[in-house]
Protein backbone atom coordinates (compact mmCIF):
# COMPACT_ATOMS: atom_id res chain seq x y z
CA UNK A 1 1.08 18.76 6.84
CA UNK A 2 4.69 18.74 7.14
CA UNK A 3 5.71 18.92 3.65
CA UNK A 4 4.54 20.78 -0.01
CA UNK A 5 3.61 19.84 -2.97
CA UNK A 6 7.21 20.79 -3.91
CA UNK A 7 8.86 18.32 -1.29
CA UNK A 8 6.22 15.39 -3.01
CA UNK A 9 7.30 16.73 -6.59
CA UNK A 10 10.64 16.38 -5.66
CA UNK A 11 10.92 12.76 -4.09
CA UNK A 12 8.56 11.07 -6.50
CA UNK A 13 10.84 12.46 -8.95
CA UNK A 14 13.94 10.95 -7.96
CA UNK A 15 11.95 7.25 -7.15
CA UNK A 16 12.56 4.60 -9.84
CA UNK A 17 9.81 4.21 -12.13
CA UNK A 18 9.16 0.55 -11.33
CA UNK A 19 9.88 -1.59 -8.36
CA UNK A 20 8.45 -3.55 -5.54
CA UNK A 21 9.19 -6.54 -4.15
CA UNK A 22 10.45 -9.92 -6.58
CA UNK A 23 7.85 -11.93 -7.98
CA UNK A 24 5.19 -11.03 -5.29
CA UNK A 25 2.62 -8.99 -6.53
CA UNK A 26 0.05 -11.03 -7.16
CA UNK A 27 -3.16 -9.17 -5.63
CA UNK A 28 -4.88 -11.01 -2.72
CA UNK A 29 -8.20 -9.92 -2.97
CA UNK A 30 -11.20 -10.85 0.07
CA UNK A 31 -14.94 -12.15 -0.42
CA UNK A 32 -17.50 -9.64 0.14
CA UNK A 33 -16.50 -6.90 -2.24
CA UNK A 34 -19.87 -6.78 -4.58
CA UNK A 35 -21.11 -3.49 -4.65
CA UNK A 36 -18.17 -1.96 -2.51
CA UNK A 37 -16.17 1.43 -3.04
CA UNK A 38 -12.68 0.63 -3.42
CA UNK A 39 -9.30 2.49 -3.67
CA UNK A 40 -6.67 0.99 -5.21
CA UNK A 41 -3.34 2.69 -4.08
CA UNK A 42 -0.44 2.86 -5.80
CA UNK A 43 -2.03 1.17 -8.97
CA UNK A 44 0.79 1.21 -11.22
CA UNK A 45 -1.12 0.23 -14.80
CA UNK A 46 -4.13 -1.13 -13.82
CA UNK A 47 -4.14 -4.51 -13.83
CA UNK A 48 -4.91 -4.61 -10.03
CA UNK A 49 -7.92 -2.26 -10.99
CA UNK A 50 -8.97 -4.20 -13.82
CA UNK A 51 -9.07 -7.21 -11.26
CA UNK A 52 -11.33 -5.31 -7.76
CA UNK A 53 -13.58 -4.20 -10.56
CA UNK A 54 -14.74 -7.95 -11.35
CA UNK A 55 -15.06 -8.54 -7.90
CA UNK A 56 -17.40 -5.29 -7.11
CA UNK A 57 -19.46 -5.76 -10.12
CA UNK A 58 -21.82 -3.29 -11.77
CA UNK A 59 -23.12 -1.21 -8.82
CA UNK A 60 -18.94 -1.01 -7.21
CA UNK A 61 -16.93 1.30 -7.68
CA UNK A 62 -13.07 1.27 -8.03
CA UNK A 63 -10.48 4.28 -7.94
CA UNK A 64 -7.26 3.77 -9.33
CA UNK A 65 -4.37 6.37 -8.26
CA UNK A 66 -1.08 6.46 -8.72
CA UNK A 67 1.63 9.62 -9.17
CA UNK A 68 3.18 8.22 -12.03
CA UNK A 69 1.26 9.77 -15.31
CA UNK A 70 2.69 7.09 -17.82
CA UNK A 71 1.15 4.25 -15.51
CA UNK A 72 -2.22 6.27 -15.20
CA UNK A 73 -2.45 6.46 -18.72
CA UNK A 74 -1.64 3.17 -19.96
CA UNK A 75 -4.46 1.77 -16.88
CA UNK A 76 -6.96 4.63 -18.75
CA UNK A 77 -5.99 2.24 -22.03
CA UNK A 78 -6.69 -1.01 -21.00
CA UNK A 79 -9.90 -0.12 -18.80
CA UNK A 80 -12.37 -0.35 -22.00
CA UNK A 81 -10.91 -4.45 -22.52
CA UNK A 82 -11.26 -4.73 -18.85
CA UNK A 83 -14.93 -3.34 -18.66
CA UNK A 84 -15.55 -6.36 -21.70
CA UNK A 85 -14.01 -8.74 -19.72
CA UNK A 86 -15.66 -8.28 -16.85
CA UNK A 87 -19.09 -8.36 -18.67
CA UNK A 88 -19.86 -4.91 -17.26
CA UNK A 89 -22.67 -2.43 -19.37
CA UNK A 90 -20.28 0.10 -19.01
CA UNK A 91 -17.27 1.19 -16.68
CA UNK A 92 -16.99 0.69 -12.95
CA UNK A 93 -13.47 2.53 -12.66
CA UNK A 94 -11.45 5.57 -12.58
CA UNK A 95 -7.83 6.45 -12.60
CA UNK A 96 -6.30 9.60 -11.17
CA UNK A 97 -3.02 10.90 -11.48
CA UNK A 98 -2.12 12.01 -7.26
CA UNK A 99 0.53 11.38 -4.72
CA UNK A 100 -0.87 9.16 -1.58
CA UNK A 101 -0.32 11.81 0.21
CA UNK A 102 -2.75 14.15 -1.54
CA UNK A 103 -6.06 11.41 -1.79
CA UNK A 104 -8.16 13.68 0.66
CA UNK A 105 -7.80 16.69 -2.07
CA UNK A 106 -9.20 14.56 -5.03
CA UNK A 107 -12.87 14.67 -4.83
CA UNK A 108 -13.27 11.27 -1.71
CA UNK A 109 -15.12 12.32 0.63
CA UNK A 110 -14.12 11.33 4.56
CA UNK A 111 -16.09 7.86 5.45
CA UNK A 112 -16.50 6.62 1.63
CA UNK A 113 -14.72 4.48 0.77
CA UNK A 114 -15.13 0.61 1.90
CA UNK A 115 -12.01 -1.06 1.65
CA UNK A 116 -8.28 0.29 0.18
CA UNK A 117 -5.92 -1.98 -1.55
CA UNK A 118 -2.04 -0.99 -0.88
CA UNK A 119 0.50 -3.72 -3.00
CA UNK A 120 4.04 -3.31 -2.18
CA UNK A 121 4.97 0.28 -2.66
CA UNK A 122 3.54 1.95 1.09
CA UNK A 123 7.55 1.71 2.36
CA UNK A 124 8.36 4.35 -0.77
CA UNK A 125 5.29 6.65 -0.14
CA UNK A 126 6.92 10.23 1.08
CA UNK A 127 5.12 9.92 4.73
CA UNK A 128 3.87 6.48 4.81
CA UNK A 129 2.36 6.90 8.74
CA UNK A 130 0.35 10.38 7.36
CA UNK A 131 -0.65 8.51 4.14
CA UNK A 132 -2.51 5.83 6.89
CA UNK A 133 -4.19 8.36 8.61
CA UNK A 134 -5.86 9.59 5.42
CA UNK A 135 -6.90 6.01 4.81
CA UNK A 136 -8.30 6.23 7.99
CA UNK A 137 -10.16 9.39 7.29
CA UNK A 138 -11.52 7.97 4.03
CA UNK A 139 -12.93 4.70 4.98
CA UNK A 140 -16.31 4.03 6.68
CA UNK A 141 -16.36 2.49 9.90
CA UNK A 142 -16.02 -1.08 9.72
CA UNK A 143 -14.06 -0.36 6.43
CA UNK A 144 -10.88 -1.98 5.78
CA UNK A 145 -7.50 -1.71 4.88
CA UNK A 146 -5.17 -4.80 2.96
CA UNK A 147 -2.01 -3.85 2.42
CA UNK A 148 0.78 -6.32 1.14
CA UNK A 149 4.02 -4.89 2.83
CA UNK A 150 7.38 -5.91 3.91
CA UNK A 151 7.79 -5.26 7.90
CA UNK A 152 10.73 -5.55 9.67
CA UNK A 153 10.49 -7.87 12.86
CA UNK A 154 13.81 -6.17 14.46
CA UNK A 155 14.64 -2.21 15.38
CA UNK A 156 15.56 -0.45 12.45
CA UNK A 157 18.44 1.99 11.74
CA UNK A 158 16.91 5.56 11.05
CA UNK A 159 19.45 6.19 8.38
CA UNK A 160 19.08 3.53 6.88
CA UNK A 161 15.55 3.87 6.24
CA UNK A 162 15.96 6.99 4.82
CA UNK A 163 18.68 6.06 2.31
CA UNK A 164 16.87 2.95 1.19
CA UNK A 165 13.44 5.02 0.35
CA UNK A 166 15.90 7.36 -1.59
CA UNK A 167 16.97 4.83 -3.78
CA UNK A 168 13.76 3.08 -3.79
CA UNK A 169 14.55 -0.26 -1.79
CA UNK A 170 11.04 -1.61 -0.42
CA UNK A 171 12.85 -3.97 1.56
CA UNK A 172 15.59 -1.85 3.46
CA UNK A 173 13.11 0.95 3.80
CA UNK A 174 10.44 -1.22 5.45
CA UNK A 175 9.52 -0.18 9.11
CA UNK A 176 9.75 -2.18 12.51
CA UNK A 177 6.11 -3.65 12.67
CA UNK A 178 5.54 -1.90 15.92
CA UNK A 179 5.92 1.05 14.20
CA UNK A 180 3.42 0.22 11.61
CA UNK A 181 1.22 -0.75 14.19
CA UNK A 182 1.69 2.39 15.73
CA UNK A 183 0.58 4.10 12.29
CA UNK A 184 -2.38 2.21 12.44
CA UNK A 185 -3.50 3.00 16.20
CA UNK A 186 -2.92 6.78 15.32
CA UNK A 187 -5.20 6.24 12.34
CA UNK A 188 -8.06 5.24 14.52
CA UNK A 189 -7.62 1.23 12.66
CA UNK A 190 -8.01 -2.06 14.87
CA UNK A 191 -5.26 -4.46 15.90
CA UNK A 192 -3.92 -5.77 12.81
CA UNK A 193 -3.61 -9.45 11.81
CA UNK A 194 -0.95 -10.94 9.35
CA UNK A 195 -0.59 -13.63 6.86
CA UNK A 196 3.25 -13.77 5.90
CA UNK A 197 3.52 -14.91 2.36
CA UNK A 198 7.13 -16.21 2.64
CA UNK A 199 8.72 -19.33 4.59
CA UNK A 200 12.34 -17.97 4.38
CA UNK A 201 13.35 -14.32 5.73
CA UNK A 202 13.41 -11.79 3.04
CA UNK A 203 16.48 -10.09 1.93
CA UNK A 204 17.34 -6.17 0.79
CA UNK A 205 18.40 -8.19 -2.51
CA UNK A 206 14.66 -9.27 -3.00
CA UNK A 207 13.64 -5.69 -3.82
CA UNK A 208 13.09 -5.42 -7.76
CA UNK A 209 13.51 -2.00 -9.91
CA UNK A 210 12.32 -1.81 -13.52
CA UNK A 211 16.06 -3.25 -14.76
CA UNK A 212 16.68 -5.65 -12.07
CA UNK A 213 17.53 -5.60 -8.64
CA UNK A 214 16.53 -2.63 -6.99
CA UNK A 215 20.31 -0.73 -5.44
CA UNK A 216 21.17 -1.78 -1.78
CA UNK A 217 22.14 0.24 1.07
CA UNK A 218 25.65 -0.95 2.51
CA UNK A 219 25.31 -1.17 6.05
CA UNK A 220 25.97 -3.60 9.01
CA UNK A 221 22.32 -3.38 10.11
CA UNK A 222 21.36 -7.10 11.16
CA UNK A 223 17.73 -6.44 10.18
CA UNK A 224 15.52 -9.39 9.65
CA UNK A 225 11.82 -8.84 7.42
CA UNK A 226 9.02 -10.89 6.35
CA UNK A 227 6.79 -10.25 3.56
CA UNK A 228 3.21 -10.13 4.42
CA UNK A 229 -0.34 -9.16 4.21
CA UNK A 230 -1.77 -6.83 6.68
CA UNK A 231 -5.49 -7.09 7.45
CA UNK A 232 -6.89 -4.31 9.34
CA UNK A 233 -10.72 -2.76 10.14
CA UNK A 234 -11.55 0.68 11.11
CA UNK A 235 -13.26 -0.54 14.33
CA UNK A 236 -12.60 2.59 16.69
CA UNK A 237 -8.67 1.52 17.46
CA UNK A 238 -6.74 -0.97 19.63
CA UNK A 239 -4.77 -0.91 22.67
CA UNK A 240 -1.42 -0.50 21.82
CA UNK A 241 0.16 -1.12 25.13
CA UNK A 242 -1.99 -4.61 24.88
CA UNK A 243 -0.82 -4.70 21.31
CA UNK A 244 3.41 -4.54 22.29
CA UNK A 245 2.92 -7.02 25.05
CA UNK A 246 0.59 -9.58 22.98
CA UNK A 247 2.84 -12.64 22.12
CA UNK A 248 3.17 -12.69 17.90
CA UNK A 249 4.28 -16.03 17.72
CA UNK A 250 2.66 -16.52 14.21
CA UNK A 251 4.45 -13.24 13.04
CA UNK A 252 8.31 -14.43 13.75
C-alpha cells in the first residue's frame, strides 16, 4: 500500500459529511440475490442495507461499511425496524465502521463475498483503483460488482481531479471511463457494461453536499460526464486493448 492509516485519517477527515450526486441515489438492485453475501460500500445510514437485506432473505447476508461513525451508528439504529420489515426471525446484517480502503483487514475473507454494491461515493474514496482491486480480491468468481458512478467520457485534467476529491465534488473528481476500465482489468473483473441513468450530460453543479451544492473547481476543463451504472463480473478479466478499440456507441 501506498498510503497509512494516517494519510486515510487525514482525507476522510477533511471530506464533507454528506454528498453524492443530486437526486440520484436511488439503489438499483438485480434479481438473483436470495441467499447471497453482499457488501454494501459506502453505506451511509443504512437504508441501502436495510433494502439488499429483503432481497437476500433469511439465509443472506449483508455488510454495511462506511468510515463515517455517526452514519454507522444511526444504520446500527434502524436495523432492528428493518429486520421487522423485512419479516426476518432475526438479523441478516452488520455494519462496520472502516475506510474502503481497509475492507480486506475486517474479518472478509478473499473469494466471499457474492456481489458489492458501490452508490455514488467511489470518485471520493482515497485510492479508488486500489479500493477495486480489493473488491476483486473479495468476491468469488463469477461474483459481481454494481457500482452507480459518474464517468467522464473525455481526458481529464490531473489537477483537477485532485482538487475536486479535496473538496468532495463526485462529479469533477470522476475518472475518464478508460481509466475505470483500466481499474477493473487490473482487478482481474470482465469488460464492463453500462446503463446511463441520465438523457442530458451531467454537470460539476449536479454534485450535492449535506447544505446544498457540493463547491466547484474553477477551471477551463471542457469535460463532459454521464451518470451511470456499471455492471461488471469477476470472470478472469478482459482484453483491454479489445476493450479501447470496441465502438461504445451506447455509452456517448
Amino acid at each position: 500500500m501506498a498510503f497509512t492509516l494516517d494519510d486515510l485519517a487525514a482525507y476522510y477527515a477533511q471530506l464533507p459529511e454528506a454528498g453524492g450526486l443530486d437526486s440520484r441515489c436511488e439503489m438499483f438492485v438485480p434479481g438473483g440475490l436470495n441467499d447471497q453475501t453482499v457488501l454494501d460500500l459506502a453505506c451511509r445510514r443504512g437504508k441501502g442495507a436495510y433494502k439488499l437485506s429483503d432481497h437476500v432473505g433469511p439465509a443472506g447476508h449483508v455488510i454495511g461499511i462506511d468510515w463515517r461513525k455517526p452514519f454507522i451508528e444511526r444504520a446500527r439504529e434502524g436495523e432492528a425496524h428493518a429486520v421487522e420489515k423485512n419479516k426476518l426471525t432475526e438479523s441478516n446484517m452488520e455494519f462496520v465502521v472502516a475506510y474502503p480502503e481497509m475492507i480486506d483487514q475486517i474479518g472478509i475473507e478473499e473469494g466471499s463475498l457474492d456481489y458489492v454494491y458501490v452508490n455514488s461515493a467511489l470518485n471520493l474514496f482515497y485510492d479508488p483503483a486500489y479500493v477495486i482491486k480489493l473488491i476483486g480480491r473479495l468476491l468469488v468468481p463469477g461474483g459481481k460488482l454494481v457500482c452507480q458512478t459518474v464517468l467522464a467520457t473525455t481526458p481529464r485534467d490531473k489537477k483537477v481531479i485532485a482538487e475536486a476529491r479535496a473538496i468532495g465534488n463526485v462529479v469533477q473528481a470522476a475518472p475518464n471511463r478508460k481509466n475505470f476500465a483500466l481499474w477493473l482489468h487490473n482487478a482481474g473483473m470482465d469488460m464492463p457494461t453500462y446503463e446511463t441513468l441520465e438523457a442530458r450530460p451531467i454537470q460539476p453543479c449536479d454534485a450535492v453536499a449535506a447544505d446544498g451544492q457540493a463547491p466547484i473547481v474553477e477551471t477551463d476543463e471542457e469535460a463532459r460526464f454521464t451518470s451511470c451504472v456499471v455492471n461488471v463480473e469477476k470472470l478472469g478479466g478482459f482484453d483491454y486493448q479489445a476493450f479501447l478499440l470496441k465502438d461504445m456507441s451506447d455509452f456517448r
